[in-house]
PDB file of N, CA and C in Angstrom:
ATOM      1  N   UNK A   1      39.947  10.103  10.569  1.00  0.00           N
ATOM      2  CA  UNK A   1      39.392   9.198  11.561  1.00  0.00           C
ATOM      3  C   UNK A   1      38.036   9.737  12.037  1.00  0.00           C
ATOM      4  N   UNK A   2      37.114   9.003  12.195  1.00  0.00           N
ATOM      5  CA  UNK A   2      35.459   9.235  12.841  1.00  0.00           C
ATOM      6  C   UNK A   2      35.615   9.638  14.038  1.00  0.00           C
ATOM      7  N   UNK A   3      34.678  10.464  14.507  1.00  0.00           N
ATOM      8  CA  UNK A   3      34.578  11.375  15.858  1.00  0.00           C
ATOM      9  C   UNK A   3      33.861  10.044  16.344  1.00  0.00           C
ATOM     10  N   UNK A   4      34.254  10.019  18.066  1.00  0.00           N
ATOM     11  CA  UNK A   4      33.742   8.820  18.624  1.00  0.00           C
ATOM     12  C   UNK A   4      32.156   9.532  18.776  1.00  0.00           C
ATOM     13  N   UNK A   5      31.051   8.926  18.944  1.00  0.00           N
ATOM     14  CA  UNK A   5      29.758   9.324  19.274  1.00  0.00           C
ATOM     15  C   UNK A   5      29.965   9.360  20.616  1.00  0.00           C
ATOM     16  N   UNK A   6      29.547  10.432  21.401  1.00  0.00           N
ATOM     17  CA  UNK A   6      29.616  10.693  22.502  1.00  0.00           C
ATOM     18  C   UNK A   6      27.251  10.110  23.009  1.00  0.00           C
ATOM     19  N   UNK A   7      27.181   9.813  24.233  1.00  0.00           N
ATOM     20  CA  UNK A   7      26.013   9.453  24.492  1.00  0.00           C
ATOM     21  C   UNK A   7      26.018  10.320  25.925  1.00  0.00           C
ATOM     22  N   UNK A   8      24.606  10.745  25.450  1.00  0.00           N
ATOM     23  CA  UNK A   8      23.700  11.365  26.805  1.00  0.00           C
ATOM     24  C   UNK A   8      22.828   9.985  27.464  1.00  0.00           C
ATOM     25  N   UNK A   9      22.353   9.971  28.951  1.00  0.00           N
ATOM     26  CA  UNK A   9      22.110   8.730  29.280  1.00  0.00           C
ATOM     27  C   UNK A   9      20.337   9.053  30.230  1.00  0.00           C
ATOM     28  N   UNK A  10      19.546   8.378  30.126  1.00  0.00           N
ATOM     29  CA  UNK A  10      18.597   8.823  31.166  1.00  0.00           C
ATOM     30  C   UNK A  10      17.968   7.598  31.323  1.00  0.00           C
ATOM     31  N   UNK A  11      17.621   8.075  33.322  1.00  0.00           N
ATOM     32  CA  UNK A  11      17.481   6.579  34.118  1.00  0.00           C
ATOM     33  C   UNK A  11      16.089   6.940  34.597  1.00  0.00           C
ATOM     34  N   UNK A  12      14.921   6.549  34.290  1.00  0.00           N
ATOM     35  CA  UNK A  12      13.591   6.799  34.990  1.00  0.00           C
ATOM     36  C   UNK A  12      12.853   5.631  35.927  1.00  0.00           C
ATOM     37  N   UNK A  13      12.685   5.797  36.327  1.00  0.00           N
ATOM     38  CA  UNK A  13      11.581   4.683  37.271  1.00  0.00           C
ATOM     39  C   UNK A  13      10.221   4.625  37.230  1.00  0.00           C
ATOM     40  N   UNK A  14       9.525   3.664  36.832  1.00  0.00           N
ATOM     41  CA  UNK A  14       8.049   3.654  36.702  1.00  0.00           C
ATOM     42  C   UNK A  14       7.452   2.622  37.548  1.00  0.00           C
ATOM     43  N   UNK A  15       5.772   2.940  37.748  1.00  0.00           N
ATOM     44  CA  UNK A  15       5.788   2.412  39.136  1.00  0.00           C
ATOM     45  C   UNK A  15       5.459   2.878  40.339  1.00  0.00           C
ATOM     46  N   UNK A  16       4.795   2.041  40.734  1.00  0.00           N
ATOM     47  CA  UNK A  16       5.057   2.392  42.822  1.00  0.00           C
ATOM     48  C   UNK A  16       4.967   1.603  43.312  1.00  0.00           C
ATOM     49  N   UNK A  17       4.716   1.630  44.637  1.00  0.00           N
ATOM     50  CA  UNK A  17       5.050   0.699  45.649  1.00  0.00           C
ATOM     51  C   UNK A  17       3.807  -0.368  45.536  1.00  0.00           C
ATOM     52  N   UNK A  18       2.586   0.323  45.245  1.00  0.00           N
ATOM     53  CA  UNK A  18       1.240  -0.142  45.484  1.00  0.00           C
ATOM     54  C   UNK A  18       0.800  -0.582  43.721  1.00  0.00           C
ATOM     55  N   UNK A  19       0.957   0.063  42.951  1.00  0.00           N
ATOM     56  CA  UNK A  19       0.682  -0.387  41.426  1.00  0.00           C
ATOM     57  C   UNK A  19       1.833  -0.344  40.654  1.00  0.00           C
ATOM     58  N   UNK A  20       2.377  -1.278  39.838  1.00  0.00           N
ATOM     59  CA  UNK A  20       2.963  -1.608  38.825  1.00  0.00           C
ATOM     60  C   UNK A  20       2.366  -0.353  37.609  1.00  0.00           C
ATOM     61  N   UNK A  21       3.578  -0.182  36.723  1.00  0.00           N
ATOM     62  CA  UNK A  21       2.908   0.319  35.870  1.00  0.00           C
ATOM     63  C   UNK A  21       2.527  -0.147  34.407  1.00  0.00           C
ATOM     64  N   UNK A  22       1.028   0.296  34.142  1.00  0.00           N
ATOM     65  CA  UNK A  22       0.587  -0.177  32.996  1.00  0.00           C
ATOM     66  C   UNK A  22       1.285  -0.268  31.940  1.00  0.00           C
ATOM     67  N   UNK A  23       1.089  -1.450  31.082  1.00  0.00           N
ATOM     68  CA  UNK A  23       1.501  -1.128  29.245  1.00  0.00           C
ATOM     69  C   UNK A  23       1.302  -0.216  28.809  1.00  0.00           C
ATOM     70  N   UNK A  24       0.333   0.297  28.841  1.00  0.00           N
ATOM     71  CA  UNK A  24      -0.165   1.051  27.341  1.00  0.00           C
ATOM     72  C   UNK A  24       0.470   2.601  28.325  1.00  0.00           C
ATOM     73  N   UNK A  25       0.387   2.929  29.276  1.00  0.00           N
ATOM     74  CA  UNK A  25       1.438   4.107  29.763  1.00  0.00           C
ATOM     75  C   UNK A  25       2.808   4.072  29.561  1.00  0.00           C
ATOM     76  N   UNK A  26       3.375   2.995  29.045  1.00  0.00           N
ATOM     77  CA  UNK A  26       4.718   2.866  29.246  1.00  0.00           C
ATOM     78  C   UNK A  26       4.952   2.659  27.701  1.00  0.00           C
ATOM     79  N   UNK A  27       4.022   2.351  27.134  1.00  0.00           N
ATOM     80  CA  UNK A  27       4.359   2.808  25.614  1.00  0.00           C
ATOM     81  C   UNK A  27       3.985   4.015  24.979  1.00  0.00           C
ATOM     82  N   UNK A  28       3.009   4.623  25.826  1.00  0.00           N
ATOM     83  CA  UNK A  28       3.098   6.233  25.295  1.00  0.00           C
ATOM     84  C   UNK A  28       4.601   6.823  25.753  1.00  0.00           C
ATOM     85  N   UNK A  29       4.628   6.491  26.996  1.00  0.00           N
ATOM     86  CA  UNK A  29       6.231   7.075  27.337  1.00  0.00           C
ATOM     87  C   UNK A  29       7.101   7.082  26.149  1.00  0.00           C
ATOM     88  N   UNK A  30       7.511   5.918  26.002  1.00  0.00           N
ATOM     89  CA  UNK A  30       8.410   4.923  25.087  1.00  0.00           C
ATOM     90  C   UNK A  30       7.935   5.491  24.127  1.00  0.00           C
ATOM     91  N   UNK A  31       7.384   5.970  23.428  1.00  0.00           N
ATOM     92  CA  UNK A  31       7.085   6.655  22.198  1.00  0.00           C
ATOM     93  C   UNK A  31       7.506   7.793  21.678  1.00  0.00           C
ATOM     94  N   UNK A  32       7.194   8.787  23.300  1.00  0.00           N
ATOM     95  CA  UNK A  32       7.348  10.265  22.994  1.00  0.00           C
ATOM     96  C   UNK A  32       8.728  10.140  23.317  1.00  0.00           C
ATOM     97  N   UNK A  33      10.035   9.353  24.340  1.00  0.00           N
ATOM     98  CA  UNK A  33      11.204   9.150  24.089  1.00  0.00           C
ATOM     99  C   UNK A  33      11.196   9.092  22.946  1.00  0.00           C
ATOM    100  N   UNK A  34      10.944   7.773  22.334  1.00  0.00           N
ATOM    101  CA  UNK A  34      11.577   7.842  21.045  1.00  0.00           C
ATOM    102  C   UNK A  34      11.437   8.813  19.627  1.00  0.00           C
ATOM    103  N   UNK A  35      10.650   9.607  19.658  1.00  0.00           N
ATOM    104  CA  UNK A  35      10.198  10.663  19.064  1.00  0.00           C
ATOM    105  C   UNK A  35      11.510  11.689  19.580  1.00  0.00           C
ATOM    106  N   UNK A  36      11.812  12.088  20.751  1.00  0.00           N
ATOM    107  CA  UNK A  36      12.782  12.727  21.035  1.00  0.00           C
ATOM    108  C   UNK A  36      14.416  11.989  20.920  1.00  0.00           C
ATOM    109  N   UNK A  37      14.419  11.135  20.676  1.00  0.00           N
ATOM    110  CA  UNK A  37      15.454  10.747  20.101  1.00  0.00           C
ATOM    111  C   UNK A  37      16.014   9.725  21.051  1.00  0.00           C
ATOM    112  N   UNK A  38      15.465   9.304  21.572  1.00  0.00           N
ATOM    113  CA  UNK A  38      16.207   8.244  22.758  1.00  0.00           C
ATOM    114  C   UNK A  38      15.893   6.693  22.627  1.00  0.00           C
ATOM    115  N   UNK A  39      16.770   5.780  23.022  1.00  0.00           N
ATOM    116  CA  UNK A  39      16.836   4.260  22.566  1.00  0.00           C
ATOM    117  C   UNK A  39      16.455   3.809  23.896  1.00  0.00           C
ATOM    118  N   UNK A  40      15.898   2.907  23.914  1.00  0.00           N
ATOM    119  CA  UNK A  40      16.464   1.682  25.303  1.00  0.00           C
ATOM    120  C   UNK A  40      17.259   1.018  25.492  1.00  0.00           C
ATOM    121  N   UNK A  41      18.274   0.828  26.038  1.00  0.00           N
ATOM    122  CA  UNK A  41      18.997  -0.175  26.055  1.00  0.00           C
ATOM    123  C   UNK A  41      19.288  -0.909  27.514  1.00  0.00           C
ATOM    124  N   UNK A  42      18.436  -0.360  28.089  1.00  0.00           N
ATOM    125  CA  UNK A  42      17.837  -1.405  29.470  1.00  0.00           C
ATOM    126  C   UNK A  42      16.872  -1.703  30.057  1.00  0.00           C
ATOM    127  N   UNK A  43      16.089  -2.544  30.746  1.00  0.00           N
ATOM    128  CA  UNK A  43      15.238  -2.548  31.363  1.00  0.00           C
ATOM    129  C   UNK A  43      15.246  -3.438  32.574  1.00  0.00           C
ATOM    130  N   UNK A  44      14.966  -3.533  33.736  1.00  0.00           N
ATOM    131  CA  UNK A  44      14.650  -4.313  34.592  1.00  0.00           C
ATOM    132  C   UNK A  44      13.848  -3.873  35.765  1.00  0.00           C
ATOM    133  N   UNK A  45      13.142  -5.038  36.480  1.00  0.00           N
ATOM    134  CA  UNK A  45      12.456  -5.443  37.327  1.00  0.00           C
ATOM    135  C   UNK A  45      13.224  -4.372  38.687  1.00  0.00           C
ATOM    136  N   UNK A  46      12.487  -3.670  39.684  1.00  0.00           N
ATOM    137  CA  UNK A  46      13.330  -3.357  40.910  1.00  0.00           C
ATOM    138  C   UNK A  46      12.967  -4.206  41.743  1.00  0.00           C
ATOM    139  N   UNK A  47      13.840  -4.724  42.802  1.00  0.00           N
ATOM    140  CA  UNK A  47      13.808  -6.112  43.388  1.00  0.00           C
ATOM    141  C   UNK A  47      12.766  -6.050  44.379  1.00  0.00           C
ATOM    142  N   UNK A  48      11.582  -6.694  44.682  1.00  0.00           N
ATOM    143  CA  UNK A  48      10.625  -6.616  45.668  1.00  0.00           C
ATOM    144  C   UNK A  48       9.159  -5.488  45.541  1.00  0.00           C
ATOM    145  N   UNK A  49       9.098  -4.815  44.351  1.00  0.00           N
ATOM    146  CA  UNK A  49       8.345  -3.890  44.568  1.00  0.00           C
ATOM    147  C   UNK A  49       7.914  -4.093  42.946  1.00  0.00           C
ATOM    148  N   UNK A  50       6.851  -3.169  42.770  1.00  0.00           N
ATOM    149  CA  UNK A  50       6.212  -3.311  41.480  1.00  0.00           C
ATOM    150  C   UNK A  50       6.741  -2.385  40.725  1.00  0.00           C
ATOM    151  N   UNK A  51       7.775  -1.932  40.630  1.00  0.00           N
ATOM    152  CA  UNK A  51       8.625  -0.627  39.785  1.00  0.00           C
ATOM    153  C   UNK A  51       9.642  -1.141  38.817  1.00  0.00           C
ATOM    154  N   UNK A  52       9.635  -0.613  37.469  1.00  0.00           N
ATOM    155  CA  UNK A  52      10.713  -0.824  36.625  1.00  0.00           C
ATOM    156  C   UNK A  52      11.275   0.163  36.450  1.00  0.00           C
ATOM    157  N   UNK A  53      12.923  -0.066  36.096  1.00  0.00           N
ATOM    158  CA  UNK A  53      13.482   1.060  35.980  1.00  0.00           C
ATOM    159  C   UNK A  53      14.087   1.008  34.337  1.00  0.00           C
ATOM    160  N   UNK A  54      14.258   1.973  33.791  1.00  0.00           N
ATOM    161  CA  UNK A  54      14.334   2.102  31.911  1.00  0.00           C
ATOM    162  C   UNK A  54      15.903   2.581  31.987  1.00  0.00           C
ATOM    163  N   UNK A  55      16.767   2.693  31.225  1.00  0.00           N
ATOM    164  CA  UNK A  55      17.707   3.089  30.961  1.00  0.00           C
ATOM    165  C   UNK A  55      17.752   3.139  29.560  1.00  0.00           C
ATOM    166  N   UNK A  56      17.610   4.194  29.255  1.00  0.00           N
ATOM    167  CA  UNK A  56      17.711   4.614  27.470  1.00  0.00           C
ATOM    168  C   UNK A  56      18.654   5.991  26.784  1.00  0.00           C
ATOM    169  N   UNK A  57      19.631   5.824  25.735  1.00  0.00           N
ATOM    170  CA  UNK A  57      20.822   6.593  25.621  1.00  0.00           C
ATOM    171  C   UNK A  57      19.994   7.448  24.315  1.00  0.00           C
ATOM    172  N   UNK A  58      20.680   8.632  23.952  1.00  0.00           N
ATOM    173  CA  UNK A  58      20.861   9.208  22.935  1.00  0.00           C
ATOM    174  C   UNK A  58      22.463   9.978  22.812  1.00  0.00           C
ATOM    175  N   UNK A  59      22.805   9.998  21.560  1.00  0.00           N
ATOM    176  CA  UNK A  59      23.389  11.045  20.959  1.00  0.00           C
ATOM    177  C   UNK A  59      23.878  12.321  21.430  1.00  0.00           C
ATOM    178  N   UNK A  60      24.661  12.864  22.142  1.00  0.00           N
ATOM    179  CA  UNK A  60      25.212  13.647  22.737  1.00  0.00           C
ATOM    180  C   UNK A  60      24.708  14.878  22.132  1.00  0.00           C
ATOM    181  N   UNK A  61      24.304  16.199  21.901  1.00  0.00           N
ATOM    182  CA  UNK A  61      24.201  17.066  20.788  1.00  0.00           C
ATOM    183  C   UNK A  61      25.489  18.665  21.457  1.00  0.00           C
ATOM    184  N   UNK A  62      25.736  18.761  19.886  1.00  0.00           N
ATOM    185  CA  UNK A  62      26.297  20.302  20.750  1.00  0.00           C
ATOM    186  C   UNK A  62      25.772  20.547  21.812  1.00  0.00           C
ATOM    187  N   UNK A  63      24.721  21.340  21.537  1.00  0.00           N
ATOM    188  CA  UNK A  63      24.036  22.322  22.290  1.00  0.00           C
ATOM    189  C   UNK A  63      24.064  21.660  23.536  1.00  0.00           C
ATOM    190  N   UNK A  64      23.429  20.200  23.909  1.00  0.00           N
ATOM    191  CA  UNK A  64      23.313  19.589  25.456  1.00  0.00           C
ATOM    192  C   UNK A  64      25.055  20.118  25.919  1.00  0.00           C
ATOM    193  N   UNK A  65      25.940  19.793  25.348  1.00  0.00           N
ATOM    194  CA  UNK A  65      27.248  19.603  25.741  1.00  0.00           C
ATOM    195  C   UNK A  65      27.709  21.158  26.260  1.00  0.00           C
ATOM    196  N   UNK A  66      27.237  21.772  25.268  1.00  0.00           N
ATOM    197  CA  UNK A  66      27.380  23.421  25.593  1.00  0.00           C
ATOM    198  C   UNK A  66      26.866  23.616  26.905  1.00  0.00           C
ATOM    199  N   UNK A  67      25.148  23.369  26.971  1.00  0.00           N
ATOM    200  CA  UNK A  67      24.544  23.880  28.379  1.00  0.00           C
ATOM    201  C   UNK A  67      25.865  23.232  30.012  1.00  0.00           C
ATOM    202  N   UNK A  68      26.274  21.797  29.268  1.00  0.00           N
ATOM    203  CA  UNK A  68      27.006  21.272  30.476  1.00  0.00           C
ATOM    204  C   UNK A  68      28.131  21.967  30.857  1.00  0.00           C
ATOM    205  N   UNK A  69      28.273  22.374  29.809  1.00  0.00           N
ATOM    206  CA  UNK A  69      29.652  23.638  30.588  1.00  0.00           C
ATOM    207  C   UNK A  69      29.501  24.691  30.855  1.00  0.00           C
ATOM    208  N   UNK A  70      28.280  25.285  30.991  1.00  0.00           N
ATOM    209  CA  UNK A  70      27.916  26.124  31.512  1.00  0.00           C
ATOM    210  C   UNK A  70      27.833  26.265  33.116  1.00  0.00           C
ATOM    211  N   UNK A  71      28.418  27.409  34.024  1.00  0.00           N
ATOM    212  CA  UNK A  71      28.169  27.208  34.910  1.00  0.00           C
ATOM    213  C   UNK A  71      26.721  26.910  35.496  1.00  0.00           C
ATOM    214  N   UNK A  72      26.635  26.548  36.720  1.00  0.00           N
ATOM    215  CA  UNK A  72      25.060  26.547  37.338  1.00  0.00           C
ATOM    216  C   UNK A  72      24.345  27.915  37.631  1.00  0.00           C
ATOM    217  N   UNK A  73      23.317  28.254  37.206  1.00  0.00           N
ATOM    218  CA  UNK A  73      22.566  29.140  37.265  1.00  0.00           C
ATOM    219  C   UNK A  73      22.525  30.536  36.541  1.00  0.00           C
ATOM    220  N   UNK A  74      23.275  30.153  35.325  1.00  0.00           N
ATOM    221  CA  UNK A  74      23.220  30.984  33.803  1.00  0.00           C
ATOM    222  C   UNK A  74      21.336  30.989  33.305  1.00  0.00           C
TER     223      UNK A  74
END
């Protein structure tokens, strides 16, 4: 039987209160994520303000999983 894929998850916010953030910054972002191995699989508007927030998964790896069981401040 296949090992289930386990996913690491990361939530960023782009944006401020006063400027929205540009395209072409948010596709360099989106780039060097995806270069590091990470997908999108969300995006939306934050309600009232010029900020988006990204939600994009990768691939669990040993090693991340290792550091997580590590206690704090190894």
């Amino acid at each position: 039987m296949a090992e289930v894929v386990q996913w690491e998850y990361r939530v960023q916010t782009f944006g401020s209160v006063w400027r929205g953030v540009k395209a072409e910054e948010l596709e360099q972002v989106l780039n060097v994520w995806g270069e590091d191995g990470w997908e999108v699989v969300s995006s939306h508007a934050v309600e009232n303000s010029n900020k988006i927030n990204i939600i994009a998964k990768r691939p669990l790896t040993d090693s991340v999983r290792r550091q997580r069981s590590m206690p704090r401040g190894w």
